[in-house]
N, C-alpha and C. Protein backbone atom coordinates (compact mmCIF):
# COMPACT_ATOMS: atom_id res chain seq x y z
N UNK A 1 -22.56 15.52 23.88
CA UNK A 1 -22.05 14.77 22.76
C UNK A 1 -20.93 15.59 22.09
N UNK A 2 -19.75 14.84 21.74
CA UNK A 2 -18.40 15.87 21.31
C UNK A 2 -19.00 16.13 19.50
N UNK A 3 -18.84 17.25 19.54
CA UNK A 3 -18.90 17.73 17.99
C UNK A 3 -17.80 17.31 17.29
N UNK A 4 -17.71 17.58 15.93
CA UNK A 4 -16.94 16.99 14.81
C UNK A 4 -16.90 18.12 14.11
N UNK A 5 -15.78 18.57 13.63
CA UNK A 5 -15.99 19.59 12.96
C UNK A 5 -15.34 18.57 11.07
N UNK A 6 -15.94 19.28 10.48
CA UNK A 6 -15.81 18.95 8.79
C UNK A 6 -15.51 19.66 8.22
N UNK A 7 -14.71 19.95 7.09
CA UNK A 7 -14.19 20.64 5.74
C UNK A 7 -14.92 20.05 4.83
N UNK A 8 -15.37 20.71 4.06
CA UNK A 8 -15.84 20.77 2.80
C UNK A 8 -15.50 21.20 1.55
N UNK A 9 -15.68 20.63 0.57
CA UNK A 9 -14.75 20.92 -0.96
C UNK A 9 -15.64 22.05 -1.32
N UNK A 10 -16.82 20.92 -1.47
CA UNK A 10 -17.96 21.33 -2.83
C UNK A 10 -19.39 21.40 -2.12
N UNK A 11 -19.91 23.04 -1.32
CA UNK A 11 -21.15 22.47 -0.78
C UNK A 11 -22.10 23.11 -1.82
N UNK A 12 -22.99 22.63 -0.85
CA UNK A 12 -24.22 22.53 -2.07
C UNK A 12 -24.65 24.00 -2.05
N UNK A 13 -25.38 24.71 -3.10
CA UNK A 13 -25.51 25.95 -3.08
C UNK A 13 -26.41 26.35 -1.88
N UNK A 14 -26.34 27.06 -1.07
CA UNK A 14 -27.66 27.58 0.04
C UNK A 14 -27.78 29.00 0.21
N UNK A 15 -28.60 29.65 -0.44
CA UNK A 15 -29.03 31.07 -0.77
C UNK A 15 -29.28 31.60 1.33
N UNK A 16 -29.65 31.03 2.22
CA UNK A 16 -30.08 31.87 3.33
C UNK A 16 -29.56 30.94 4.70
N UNK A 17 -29.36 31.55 5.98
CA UNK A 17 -29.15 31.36 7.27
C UNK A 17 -30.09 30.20 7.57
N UNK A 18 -31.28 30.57 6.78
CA UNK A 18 -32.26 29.47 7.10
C UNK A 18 -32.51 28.02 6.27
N UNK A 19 -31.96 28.08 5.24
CA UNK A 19 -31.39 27.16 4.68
C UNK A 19 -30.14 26.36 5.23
N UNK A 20 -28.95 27.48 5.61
CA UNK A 20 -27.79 26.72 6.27
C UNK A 20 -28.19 25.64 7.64
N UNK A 21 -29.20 26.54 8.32
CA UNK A 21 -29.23 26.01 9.20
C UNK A 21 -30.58 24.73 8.92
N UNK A 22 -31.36 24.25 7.83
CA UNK A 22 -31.90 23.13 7.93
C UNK A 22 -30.77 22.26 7.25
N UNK A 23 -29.93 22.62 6.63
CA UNK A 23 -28.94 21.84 6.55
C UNK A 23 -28.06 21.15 7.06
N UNK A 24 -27.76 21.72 8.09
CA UNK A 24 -27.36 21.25 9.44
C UNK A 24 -27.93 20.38 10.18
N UNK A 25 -28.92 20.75 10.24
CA UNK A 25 -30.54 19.50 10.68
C UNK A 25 -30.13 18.44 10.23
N UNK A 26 -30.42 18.39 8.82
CA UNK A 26 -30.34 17.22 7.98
C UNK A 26 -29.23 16.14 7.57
N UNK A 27 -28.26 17.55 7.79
CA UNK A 27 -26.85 16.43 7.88
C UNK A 27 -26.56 15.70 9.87
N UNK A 28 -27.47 16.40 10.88
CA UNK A 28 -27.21 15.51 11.64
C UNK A 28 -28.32 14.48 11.72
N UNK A 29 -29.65 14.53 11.42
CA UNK A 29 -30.12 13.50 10.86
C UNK A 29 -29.82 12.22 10.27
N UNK A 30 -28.80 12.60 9.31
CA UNK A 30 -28.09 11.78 7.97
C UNK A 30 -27.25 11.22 8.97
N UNK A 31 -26.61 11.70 9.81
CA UNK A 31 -25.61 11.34 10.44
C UNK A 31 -25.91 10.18 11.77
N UNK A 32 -26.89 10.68 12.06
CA UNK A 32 -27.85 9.50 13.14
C UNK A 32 -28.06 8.45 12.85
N UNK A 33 -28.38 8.63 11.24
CA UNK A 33 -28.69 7.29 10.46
C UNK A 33 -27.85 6.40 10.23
N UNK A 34 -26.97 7.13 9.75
CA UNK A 34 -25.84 5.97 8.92
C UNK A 34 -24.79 5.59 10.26
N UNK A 35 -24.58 6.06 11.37
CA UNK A 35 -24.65 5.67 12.63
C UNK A 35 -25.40 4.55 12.96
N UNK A 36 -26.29 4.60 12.83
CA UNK A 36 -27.28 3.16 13.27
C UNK A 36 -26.74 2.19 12.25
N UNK A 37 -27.12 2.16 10.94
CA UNK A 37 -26.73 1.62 9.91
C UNK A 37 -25.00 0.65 10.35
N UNK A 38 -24.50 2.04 10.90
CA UNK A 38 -22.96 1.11 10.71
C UNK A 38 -23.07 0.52 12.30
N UNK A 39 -23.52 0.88 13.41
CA UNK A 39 -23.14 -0.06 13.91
C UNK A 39 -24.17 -1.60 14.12
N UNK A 40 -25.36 -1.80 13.14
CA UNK A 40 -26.00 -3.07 12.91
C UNK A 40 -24.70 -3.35 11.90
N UNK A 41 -24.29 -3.35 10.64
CA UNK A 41 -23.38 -3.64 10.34
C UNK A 41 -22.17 -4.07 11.40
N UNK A 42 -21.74 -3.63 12.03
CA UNK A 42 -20.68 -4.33 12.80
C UNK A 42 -20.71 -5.26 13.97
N UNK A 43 -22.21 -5.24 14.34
CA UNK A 43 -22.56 -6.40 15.44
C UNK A 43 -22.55 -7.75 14.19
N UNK A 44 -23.70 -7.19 12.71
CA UNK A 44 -23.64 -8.52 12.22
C UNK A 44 -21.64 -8.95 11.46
N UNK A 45 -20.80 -8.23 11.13
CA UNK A 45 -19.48 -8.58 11.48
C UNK A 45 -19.16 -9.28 12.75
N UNK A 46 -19.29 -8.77 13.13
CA UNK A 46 -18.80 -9.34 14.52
C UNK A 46 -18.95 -10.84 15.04
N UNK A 47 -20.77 -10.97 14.37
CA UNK A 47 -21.28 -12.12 14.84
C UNK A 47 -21.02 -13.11 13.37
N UNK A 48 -20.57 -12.77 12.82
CA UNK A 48 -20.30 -13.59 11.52
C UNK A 48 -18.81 -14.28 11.70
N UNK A 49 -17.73 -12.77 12.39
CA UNK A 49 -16.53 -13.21 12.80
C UNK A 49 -16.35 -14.55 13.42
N UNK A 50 -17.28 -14.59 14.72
CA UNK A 50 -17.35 -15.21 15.74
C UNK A 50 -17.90 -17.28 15.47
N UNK A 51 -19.08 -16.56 14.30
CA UNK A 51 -19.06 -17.88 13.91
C UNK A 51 -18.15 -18.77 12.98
N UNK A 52 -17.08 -17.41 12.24
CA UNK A 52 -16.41 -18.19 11.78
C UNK A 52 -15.21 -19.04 12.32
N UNK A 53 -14.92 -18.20 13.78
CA UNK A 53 -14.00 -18.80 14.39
C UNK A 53 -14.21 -19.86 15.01
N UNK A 54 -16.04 -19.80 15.18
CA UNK A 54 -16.21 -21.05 15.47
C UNK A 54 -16.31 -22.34 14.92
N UNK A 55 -16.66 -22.30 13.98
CA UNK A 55 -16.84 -23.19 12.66
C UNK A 55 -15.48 -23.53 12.64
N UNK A 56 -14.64 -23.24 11.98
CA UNK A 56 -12.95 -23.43 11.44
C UNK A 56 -12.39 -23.82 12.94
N UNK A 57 -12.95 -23.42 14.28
CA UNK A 57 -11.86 -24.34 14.85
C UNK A 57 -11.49 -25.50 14.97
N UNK A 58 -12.33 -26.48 14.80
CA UNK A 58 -11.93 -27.66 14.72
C UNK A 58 -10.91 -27.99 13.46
N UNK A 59 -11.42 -27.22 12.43
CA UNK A 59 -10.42 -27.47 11.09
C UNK A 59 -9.14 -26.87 11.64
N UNK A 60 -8.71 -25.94 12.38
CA UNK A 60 -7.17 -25.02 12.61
C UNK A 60 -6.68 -26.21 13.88
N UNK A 61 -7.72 -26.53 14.60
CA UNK A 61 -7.03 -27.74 15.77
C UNK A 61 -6.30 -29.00 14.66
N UNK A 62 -6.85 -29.22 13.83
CA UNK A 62 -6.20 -30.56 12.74
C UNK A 62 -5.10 -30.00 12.39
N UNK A 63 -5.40 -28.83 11.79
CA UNK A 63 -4.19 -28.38 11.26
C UNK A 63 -2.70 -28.58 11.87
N UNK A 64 -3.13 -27.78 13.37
CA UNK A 64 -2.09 -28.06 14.37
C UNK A 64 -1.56 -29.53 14.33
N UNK A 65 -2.22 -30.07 14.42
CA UNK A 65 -1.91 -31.55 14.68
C UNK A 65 -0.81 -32.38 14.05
N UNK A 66 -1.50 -31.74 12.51
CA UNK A 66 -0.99 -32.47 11.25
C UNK A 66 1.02 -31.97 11.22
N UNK A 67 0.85 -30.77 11.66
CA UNK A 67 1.82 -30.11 11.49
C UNK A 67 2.78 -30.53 12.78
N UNK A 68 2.56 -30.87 13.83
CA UNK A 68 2.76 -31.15 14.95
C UNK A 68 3.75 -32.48 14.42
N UNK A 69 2.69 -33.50 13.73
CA UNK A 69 2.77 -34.61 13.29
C UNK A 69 3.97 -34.83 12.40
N UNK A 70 3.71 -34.14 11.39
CA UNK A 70 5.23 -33.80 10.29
C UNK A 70 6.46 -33.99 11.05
N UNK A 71 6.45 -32.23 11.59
CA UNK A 71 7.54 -31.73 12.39
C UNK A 71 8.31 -32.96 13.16
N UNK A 72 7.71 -33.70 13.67
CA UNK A 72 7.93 -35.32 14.56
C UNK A 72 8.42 -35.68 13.25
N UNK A 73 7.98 -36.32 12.41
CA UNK A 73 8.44 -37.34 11.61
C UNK A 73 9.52 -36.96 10.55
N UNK A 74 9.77 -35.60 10.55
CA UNK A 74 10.85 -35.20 9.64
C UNK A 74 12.02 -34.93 11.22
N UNK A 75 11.79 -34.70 12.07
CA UNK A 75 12.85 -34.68 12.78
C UNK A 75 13.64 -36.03 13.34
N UNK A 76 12.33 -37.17 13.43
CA UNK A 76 12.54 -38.55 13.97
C UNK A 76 13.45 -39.29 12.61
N UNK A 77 13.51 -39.01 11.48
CA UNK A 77 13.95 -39.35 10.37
C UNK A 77 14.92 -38.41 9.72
N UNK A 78 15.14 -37.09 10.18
CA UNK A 78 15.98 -35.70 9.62
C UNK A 78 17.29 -36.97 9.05
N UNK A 79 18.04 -37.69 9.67
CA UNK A 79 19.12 -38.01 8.68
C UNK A 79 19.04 -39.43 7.48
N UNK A 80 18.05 -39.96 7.51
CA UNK A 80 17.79 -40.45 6.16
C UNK A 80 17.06 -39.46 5.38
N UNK A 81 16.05 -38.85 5.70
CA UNK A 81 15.24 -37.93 5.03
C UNK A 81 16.67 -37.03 4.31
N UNK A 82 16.96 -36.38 4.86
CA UNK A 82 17.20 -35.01 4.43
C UNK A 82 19.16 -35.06 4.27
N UNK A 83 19.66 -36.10 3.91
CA UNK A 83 21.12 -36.41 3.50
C UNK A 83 21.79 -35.35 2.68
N UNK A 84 20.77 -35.59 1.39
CA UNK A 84 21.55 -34.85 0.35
C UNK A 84 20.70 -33.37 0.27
N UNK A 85 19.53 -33.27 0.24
CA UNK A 85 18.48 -32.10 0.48
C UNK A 85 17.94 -31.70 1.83
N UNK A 86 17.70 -30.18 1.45
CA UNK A 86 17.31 -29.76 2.80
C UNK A 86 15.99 -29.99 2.30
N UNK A 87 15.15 -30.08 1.36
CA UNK A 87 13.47 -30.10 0.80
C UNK A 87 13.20 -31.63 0.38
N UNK A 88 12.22 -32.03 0.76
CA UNK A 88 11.55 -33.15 -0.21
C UNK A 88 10.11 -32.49 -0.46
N UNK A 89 10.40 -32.99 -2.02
CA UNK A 89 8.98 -32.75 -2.27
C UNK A 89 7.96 -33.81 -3.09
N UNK A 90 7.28 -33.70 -2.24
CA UNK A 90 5.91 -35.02 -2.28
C UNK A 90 4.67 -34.53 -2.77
N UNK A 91 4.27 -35.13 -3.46
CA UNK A 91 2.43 -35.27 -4.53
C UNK A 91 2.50 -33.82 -3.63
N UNK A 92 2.15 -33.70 -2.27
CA UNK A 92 1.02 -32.43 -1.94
C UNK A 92 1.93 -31.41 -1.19
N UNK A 93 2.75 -31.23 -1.55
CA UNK A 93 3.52 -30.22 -1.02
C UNK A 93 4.90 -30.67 -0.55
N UNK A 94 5.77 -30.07 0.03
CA UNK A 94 7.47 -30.22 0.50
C UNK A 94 7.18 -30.00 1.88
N UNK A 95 8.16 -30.90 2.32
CA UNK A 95 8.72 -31.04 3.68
C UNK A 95 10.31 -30.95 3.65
N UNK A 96 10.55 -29.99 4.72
CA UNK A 96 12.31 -29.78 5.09
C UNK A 96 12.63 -29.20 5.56
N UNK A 97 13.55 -28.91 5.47
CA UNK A 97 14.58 -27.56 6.77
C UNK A 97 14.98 -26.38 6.40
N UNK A 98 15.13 -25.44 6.79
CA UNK A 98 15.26 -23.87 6.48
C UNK A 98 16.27 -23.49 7.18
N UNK A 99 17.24 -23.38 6.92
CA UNK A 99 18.42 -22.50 7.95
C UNK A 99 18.06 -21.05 8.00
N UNK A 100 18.32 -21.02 9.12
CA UNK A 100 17.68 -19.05 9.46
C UNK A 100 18.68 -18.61 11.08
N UNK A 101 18.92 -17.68 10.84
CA UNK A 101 19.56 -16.83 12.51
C UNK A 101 18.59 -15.86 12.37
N UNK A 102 18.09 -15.79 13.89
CA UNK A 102 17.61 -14.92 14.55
C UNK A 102 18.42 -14.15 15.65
N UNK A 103 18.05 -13.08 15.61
CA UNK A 103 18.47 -12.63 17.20
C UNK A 103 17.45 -12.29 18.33
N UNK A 104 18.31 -13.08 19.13
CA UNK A 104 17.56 -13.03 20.71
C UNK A 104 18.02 -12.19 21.55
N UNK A 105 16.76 -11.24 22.22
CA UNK A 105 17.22 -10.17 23.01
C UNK A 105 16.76 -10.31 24.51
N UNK A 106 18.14 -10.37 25.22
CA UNK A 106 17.33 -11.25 26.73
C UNK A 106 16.90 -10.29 27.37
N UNK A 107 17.44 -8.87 27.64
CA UNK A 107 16.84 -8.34 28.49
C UNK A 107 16.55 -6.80 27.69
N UNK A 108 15.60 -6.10 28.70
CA UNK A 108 15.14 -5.20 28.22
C UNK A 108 16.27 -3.73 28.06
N UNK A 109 17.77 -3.84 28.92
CA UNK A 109 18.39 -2.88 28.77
C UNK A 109 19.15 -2.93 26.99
N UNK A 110 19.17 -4.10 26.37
CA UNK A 110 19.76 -3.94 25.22
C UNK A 110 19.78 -2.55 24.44
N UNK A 111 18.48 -2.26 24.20
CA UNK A 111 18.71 -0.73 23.60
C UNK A 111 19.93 0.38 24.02
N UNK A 112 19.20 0.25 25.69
CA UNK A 112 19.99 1.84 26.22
C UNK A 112 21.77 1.15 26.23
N UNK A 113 21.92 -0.65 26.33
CA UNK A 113 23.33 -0.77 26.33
C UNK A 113 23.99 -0.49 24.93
N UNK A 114 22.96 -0.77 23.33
CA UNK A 114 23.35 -0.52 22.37
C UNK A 114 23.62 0.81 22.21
N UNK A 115 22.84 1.80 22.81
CA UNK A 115 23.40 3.54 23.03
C UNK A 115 24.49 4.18 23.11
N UNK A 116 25.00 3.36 24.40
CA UNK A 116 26.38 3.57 24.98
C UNK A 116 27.36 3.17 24.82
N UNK A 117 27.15 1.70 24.46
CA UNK A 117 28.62 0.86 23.85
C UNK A 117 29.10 1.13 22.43
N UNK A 118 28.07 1.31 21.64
CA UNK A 118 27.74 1.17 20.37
C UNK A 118 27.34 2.25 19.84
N UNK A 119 27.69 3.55 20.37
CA UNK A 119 26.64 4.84 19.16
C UNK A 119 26.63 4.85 18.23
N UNK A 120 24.95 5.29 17.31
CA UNK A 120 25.08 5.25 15.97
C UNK A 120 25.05 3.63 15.40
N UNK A 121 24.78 2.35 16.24
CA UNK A 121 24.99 1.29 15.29
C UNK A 121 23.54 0.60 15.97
N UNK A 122 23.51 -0.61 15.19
CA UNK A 122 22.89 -1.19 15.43
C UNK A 122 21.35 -0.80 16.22
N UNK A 123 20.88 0.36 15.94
CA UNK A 123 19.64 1.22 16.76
C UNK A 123 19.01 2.05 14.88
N UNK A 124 17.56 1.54 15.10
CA UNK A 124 17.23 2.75 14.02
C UNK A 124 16.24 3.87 14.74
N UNK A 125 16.10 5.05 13.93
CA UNK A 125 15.65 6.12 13.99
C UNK A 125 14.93 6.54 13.25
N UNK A 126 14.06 6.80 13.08
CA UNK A 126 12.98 7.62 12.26
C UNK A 126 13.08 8.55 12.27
N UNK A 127 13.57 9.06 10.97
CA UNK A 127 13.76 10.61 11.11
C UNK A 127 12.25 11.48 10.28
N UNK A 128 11.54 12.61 10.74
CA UNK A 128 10.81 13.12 9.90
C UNK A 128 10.34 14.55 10.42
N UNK A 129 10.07 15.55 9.57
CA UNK A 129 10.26 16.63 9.58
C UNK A 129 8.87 16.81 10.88
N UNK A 130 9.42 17.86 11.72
CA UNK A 130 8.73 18.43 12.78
C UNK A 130 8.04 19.41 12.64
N UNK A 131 6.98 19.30 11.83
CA UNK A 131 6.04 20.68 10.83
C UNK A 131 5.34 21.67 12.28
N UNK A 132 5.21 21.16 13.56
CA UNK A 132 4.68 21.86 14.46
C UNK A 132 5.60 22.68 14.95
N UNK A 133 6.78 22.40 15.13
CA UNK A 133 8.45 23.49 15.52
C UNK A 133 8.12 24.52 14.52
N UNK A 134 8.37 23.80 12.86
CA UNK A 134 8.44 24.85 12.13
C UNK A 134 7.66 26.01 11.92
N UNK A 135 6.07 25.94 12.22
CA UNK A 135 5.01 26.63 11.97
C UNK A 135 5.68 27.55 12.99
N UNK A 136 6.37 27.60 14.51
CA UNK A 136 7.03 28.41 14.80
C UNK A 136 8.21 29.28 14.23
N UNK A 137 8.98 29.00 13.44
CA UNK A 137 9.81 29.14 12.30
C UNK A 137 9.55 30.69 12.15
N UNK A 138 10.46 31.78 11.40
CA UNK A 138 10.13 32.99 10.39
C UNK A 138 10.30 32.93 8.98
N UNK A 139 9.89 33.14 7.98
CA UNK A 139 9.81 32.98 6.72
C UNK A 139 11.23 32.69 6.66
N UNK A 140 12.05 33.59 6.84
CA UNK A 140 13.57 33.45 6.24
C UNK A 140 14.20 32.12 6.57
N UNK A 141 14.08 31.52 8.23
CA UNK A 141 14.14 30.43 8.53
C UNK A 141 13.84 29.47 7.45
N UNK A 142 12.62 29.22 7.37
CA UNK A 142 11.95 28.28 6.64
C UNK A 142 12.60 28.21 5.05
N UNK A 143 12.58 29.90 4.90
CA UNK A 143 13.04 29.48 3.33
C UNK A 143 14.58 28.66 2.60
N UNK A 144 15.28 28.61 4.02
CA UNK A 144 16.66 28.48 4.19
C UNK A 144 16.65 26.66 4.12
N UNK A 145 15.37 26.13 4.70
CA UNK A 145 15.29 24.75 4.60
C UNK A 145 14.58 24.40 3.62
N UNK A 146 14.21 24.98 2.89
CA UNK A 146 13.33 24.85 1.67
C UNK A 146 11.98 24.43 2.17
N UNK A 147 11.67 25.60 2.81
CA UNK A 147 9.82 25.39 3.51
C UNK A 147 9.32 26.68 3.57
N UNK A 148 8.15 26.68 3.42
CA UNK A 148 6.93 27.98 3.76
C UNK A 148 6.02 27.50 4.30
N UNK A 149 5.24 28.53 5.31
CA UNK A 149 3.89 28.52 5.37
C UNK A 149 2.66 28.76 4.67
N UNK A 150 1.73 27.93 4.29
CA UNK A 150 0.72 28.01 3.67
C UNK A 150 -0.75 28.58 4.56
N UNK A 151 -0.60 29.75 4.27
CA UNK A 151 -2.28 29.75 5.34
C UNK A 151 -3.54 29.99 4.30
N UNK A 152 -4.45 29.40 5.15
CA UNK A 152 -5.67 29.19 4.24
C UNK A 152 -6.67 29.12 5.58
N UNK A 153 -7.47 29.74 4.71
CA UNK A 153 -8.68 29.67 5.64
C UNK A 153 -10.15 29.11 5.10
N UNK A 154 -10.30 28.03 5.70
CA UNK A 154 -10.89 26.54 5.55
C UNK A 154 -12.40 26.47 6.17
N UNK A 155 -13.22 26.24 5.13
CA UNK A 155 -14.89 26.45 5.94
C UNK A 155 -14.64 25.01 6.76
N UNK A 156 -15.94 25.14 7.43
CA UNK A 156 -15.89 23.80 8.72
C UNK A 156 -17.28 24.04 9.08
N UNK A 157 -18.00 23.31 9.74
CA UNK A 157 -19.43 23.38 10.15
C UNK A 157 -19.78 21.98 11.10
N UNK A 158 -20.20 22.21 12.28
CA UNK A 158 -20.53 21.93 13.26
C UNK A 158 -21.58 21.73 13.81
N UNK A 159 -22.09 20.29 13.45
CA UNK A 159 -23.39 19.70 13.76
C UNK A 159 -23.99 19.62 15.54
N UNK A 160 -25.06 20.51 15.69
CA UNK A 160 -25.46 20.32 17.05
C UNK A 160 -26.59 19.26 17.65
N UNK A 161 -25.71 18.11 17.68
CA UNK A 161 -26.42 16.56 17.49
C UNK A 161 -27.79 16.68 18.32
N UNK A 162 -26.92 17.20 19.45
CA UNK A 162 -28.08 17.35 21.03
C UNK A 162 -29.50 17.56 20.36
N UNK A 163 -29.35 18.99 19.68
CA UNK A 163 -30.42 19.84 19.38
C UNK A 163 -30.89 18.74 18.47
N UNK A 164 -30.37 18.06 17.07
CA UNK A 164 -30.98 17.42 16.18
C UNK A 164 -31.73 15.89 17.15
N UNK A 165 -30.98 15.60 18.30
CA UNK A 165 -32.02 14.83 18.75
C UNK A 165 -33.09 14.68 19.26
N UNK A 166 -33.06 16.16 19.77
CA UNK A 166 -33.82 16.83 21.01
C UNK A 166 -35.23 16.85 19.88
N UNK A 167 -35.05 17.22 18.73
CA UNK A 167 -35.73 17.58 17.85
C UNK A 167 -36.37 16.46 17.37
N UNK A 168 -35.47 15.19 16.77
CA UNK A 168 -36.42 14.00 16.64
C UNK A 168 -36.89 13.46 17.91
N UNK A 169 -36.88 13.60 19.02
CA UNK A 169 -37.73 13.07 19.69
C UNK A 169 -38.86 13.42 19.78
N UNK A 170 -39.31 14.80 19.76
CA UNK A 170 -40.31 15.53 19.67
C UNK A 170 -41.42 15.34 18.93
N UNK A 171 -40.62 15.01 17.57
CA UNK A 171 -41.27 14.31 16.55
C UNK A 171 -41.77 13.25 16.30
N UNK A 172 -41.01 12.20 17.32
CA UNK A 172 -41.78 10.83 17.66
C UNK A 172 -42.55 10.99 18.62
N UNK A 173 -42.33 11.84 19.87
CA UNK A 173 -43.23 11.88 20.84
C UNK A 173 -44.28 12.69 20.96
């Protein structure tokens, strides 16, 4: 089973080795639990999901329909309807037209042709600082970009699940 290692802010006071280590116990205990806990929680998600998609499909198939339906009758009518307005609006909502451009990209070389024809345009970039280069860095470096290294040394503790299971079984068996 892959371990997890954890940081901790605020632990709880533990005077001995033998304390740390029923603590450890207990937090993989704790950890077994709320494990079980979450994944009955996510089967009953899941199965709640499922009924909801089942339930509502017939309502999202109407939907389609209705909309299907419109779309027909504002296009079968677009030039009496829509003369002077691109919107009508009726008791339960508006029907009309939206002018919009999109762009369509036919093939997949567009990028590398926007590269070459075009440098610098029409392409974005994410720019963001490369903190793993820098940790290579020397102070003076760093200080020149307005950066330092921060070192700290960070407790962590490492639950040995195996053993904590090995252990409740024992206990049931």
């Amino acid at each position: 089973m892959a371990k997890t290692r954890t940081r901790v802010a605020t632990p709880q006071q533990i005077k001995n080795l033998d304390e740390a280590n029923a603590a450890l116990a207990e937090i993989g205990v704790l950890t077994a639990k709320t494990d079980a806990i979450d994944a009955v929680a996510t089967r009953k998600i899941g199965a709640i999901k499922e009924k909801a998609a089942t339930d509502g499909a017939p309502h999202r198939e109407r939907i389609k329909e209705l909309e299907s339906a419109l779309s027909l009758y504002a296009e079968y009518n677009k030039s009496d309807l829509f003369k002077e307005k691109k919107t009508l609006t009726l008791a339960y909502g508006n029907i009309g037209y939206r002018f919009s451009t999109k762009v369509s990209i036919k093939t997949k070389t567009t990028l590398e042709l926007l590269k070459k024809l075009f440098p610098g345009r029409a392409v974005r970039i994410k720019e963001e600082v490369d903190k793993e280069e820098l940790k290579e860095w020397d102070d003076s470096e760093l200080a020149t970009v307005d950066a330092a290294k921060v070192e700290q040394d960070t407790f962590f503790y490492e639950v040995n699940q195996e053993q904590v299971n090995a252990d409740l079984l024992k206990r049931v068996g």
